[in-house]
PDB file of N, CA and C in Angstrom:
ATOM      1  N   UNK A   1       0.842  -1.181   0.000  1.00  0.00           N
ATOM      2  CA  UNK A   1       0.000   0.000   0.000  1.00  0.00           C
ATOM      3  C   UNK A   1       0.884   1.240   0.000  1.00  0.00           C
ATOM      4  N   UNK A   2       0.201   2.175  -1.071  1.00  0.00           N
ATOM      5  CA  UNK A   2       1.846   3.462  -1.005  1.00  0.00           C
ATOM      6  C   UNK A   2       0.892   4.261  -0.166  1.00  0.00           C
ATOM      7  N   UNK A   3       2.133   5.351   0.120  1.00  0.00           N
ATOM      8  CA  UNK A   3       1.680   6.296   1.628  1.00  0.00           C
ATOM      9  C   UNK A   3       1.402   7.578   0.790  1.00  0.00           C
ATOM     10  N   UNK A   4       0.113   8.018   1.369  1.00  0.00           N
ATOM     11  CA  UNK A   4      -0.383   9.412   0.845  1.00  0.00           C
ATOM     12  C   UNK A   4       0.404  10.885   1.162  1.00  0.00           C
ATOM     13  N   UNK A   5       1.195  11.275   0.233  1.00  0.00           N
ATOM     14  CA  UNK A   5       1.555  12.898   0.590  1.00  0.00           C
ATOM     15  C   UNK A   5       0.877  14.097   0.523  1.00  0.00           C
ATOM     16  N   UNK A   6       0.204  14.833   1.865  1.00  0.00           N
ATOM     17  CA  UNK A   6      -0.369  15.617   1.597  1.00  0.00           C
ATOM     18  C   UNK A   6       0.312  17.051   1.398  1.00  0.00           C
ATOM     19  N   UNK A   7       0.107  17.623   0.580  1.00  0.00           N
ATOM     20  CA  UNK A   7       0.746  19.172   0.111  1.00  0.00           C
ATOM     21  C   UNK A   7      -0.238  20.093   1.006  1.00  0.00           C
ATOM     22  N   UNK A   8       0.216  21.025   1.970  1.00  0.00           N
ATOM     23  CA  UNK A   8      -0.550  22.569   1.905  1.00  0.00           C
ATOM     24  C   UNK A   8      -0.322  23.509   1.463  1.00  0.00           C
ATOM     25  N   UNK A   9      -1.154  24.073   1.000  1.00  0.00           N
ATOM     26  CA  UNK A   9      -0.578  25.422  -0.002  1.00  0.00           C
ATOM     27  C   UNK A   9      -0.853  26.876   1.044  1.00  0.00           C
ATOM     28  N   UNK A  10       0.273  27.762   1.186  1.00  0.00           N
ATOM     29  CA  UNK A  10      -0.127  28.552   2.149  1.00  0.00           C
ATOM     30  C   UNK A  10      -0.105  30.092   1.591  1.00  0.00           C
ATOM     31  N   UNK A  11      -0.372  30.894   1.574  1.00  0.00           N
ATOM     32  CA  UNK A  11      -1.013  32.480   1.609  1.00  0.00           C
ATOM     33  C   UNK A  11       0.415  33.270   2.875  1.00  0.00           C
ATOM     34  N   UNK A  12       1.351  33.423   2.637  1.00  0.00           N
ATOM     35  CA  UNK A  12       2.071  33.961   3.681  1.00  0.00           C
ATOM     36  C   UNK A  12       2.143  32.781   5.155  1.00  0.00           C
ATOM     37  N   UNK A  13       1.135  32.402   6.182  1.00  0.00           N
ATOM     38  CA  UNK A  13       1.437  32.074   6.976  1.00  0.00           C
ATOM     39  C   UNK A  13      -0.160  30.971   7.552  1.00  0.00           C
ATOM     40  N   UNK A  14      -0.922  31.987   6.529  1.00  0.00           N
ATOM     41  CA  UNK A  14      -2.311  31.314   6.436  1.00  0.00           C
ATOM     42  C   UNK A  14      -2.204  29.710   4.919  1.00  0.00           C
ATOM     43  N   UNK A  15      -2.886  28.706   5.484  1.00  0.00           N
ATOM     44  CA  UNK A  15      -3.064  27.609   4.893  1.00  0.00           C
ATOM     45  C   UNK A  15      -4.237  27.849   4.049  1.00  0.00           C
ATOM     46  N   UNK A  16      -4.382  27.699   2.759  1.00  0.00           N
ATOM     47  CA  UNK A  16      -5.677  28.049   2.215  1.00  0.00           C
ATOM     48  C   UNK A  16      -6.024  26.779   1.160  1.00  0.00           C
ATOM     49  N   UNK A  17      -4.905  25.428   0.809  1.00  0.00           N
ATOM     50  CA  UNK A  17      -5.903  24.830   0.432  1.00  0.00           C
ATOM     51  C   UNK A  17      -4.412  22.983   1.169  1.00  0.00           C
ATOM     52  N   UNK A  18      -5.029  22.349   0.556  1.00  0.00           N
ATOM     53  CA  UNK A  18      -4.207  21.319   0.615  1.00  0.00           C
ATOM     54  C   UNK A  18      -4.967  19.910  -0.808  1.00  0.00           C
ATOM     55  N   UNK A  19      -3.136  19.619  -1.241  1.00  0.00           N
ATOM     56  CA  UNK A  19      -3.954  18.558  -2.255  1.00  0.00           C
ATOM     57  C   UNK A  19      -2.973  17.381  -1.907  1.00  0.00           C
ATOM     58  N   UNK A  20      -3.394  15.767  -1.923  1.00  0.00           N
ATOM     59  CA  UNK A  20      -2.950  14.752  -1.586  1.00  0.00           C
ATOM     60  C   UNK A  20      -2.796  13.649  -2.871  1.00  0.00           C
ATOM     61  N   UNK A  21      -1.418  13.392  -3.030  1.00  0.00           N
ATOM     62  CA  UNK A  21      -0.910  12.522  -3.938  1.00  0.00           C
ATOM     63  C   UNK A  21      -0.449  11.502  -3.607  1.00  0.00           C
ATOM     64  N   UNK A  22       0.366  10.260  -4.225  1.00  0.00           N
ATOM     65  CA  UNK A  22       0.996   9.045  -3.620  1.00  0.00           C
ATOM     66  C   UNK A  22       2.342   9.162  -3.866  1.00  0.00           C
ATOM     67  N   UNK A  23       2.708  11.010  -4.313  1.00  0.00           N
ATOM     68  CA  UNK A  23       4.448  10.706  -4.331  1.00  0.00           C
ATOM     69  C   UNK A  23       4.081  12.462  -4.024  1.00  0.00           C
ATOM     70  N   UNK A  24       5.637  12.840  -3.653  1.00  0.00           N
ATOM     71  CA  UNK A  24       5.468  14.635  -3.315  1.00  0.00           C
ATOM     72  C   UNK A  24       5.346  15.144  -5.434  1.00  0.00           C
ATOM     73  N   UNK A  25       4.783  16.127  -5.032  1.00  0.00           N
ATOM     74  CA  UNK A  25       4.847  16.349  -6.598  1.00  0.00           C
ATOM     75  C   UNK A  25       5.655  17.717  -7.095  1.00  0.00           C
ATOM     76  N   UNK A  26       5.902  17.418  -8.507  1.00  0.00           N
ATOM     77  CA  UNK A  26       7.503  18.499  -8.419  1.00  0.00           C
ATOM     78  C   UNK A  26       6.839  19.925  -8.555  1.00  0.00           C
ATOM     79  N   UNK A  27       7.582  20.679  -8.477  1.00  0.00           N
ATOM     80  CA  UNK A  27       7.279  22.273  -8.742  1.00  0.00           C
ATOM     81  C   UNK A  27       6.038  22.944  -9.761  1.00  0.00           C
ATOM     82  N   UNK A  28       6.485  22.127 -10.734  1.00  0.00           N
ATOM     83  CA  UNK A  28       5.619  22.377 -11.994  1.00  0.00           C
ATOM     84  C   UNK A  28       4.107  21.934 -11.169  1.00  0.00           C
ATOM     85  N   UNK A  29       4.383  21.015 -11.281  1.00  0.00           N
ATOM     86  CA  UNK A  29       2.452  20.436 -10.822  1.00  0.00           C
ATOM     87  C   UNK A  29       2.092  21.164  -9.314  1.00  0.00           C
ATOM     88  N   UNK A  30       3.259  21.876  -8.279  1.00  0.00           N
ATOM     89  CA  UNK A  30       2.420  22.787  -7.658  1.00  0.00           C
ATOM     90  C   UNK A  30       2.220  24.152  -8.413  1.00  0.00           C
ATOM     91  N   UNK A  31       2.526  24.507  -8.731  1.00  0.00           N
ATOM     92  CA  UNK A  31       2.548  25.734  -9.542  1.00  0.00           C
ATOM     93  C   UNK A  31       1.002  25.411 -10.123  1.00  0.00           C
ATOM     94  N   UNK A  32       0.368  24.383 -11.107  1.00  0.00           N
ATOM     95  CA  UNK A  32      -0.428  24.329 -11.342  1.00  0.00           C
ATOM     96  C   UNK A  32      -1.665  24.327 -10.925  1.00  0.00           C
ATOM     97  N   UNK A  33      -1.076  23.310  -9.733  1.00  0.00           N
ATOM     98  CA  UNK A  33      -2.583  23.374  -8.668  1.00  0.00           C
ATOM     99  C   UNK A  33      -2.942  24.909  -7.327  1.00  0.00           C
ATOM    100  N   UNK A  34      -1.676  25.353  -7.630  1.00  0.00           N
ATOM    101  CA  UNK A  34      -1.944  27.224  -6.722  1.00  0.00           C
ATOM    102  C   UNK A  34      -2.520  27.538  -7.949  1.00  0.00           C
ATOM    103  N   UNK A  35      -2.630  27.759  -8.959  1.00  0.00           N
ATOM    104  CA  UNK A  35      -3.332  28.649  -9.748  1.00  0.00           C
ATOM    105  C   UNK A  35      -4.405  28.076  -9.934  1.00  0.00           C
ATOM    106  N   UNK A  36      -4.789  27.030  -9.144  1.00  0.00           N
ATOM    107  CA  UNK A  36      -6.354  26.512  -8.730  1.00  0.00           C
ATOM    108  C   UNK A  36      -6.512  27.005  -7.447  1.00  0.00           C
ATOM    109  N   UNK A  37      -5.857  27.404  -6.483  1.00  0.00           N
ATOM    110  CA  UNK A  37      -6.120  28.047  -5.646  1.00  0.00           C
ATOM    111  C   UNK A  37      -6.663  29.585  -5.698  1.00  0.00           C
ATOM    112  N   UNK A  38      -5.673  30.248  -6.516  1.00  0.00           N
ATOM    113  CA  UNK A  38      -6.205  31.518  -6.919  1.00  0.00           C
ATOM    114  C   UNK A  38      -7.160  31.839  -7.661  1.00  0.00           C
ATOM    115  N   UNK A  39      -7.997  30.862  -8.560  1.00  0.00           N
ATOM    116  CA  UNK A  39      -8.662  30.741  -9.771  1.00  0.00           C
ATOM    117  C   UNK A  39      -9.972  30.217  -8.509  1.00  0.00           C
ATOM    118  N   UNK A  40      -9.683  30.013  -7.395  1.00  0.00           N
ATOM    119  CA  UNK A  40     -11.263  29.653  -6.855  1.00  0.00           C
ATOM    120  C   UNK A  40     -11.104  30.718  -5.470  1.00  0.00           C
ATOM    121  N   UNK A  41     -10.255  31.934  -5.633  1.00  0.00           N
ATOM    122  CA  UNK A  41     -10.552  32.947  -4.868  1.00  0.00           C
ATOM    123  C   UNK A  41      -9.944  32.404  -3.253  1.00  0.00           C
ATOM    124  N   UNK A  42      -8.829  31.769  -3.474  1.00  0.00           N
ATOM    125  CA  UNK A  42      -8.146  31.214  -1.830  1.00  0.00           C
ATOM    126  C   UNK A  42      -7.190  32.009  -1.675  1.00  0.00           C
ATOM    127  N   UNK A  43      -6.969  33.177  -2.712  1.00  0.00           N
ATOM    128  CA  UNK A  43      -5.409  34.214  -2.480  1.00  0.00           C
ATOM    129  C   UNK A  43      -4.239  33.103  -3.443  1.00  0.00           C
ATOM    130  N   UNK A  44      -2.833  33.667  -3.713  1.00  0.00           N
ATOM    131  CA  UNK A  44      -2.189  33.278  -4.409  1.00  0.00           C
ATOM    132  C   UNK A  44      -1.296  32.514  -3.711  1.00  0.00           C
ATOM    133  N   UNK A  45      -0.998  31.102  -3.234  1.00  0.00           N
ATOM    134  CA  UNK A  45      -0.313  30.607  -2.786  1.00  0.00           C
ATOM    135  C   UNK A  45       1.429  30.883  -2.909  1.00  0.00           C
ATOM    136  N   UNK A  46       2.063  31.542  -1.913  1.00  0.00           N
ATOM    137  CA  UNK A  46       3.481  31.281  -2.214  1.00  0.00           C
ATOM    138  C   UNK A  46       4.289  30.564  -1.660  1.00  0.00           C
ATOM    139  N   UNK A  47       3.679  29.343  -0.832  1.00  0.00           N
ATOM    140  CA  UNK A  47       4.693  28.742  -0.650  1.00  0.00           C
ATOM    141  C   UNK A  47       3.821  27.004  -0.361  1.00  0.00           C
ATOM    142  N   UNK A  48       4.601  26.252  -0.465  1.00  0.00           N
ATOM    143  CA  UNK A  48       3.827  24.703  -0.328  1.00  0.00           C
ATOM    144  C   UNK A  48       4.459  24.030   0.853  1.00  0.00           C
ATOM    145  N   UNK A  49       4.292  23.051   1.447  1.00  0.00           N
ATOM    146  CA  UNK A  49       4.960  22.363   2.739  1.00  0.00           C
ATOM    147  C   UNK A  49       4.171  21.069   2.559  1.00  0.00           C
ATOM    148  N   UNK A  50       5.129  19.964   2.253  1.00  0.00           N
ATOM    149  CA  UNK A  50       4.294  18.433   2.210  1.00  0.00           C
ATOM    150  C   UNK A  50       4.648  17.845   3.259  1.00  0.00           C
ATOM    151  N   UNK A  51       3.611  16.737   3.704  1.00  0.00           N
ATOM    152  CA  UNK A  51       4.280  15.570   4.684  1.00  0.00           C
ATOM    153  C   UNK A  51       5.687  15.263   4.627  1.00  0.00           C
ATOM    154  N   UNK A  52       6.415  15.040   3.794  1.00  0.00           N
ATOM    155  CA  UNK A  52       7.592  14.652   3.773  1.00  0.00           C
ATOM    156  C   UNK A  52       8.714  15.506   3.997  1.00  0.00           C
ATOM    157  N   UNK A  53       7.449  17.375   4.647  1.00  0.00           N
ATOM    158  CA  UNK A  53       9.080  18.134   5.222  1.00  0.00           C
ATOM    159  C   UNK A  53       9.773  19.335   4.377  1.00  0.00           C
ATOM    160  N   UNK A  54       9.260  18.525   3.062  1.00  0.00           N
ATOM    161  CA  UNK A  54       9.731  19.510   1.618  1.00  0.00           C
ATOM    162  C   UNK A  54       8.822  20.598   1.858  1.00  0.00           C
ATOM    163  N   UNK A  55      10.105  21.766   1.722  1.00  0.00           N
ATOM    164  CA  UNK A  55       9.350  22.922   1.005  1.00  0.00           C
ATOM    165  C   UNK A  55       9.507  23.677   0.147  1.00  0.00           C
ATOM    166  N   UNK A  56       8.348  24.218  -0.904  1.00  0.00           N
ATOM    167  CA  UNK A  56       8.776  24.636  -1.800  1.00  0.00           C
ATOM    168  C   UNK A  56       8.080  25.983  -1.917  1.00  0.00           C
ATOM    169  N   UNK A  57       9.172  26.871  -2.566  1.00  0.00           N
ATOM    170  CA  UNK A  57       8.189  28.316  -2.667  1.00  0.00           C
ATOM    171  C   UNK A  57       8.043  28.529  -4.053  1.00  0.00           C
ATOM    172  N   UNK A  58       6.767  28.793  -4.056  1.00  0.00           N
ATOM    173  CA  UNK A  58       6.123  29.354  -5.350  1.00  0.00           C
ATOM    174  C   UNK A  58       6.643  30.012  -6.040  1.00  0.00           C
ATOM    175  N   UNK A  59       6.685  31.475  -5.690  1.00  0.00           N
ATOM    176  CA  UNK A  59       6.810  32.844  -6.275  1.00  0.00           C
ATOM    177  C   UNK A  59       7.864  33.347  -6.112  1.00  0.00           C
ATOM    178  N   UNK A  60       8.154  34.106  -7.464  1.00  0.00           N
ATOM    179  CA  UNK A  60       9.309  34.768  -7.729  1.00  0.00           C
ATOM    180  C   UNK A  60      10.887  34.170  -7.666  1.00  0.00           C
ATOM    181  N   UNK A  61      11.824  34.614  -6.985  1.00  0.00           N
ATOM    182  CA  UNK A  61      12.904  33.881  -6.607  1.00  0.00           C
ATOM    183  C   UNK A  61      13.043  33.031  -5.695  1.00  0.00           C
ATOM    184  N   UNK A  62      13.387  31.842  -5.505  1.00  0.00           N
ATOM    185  CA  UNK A  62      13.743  31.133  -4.254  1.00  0.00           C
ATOM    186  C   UNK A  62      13.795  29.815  -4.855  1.00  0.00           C
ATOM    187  N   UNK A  63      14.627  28.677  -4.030  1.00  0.00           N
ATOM    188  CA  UNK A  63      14.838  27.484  -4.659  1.00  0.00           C
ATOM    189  C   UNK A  63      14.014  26.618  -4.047  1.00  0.00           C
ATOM    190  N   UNK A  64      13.895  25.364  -3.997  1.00  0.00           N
ATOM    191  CA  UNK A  64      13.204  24.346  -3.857  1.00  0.00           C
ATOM    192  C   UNK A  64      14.192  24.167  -2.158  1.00  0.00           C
ATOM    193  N   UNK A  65      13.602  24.136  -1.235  1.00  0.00           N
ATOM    194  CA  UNK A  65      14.356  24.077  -0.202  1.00  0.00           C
ATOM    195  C   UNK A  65      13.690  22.510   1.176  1.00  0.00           C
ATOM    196  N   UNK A  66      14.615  21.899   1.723  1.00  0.00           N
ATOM    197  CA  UNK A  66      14.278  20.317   2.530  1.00  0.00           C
ATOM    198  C   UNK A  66      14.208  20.919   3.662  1.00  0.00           C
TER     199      UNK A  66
END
């Protein structure tokens, strides 16, 4: 049985959505699913944090950071 990774997508410090996969998913596919965040009025996600610790920021400059 594989283990579910849940992603939250956060607004500065506020959590505004979360999506759950069976692997962490790369940059590109969050990028896609914040602009489902913003596209249903949750604010523009800039930064993501999954179960597994990873975090990644959205917007503008910054790298993919563990």
């Amino acid at each position: 049985m594989s283990k579910v990774v849940t992603h939250n997508f956060y607004v500065g410090e506020k959590r505004v959505m979360f999506s759950e996969w069976y692997e962490p998913l790369s940059k590109e596919a969050l990028q896609e699913r914040a602009l489902m965040a913003t596209e249903r009025g949750y604010g523009t996600p800039d930064t993501v944090v999954d179960s597994t610790g990873r975090m990644v920021k959205l917007g503008g400059e910054g790298a993919d950071t563990e």
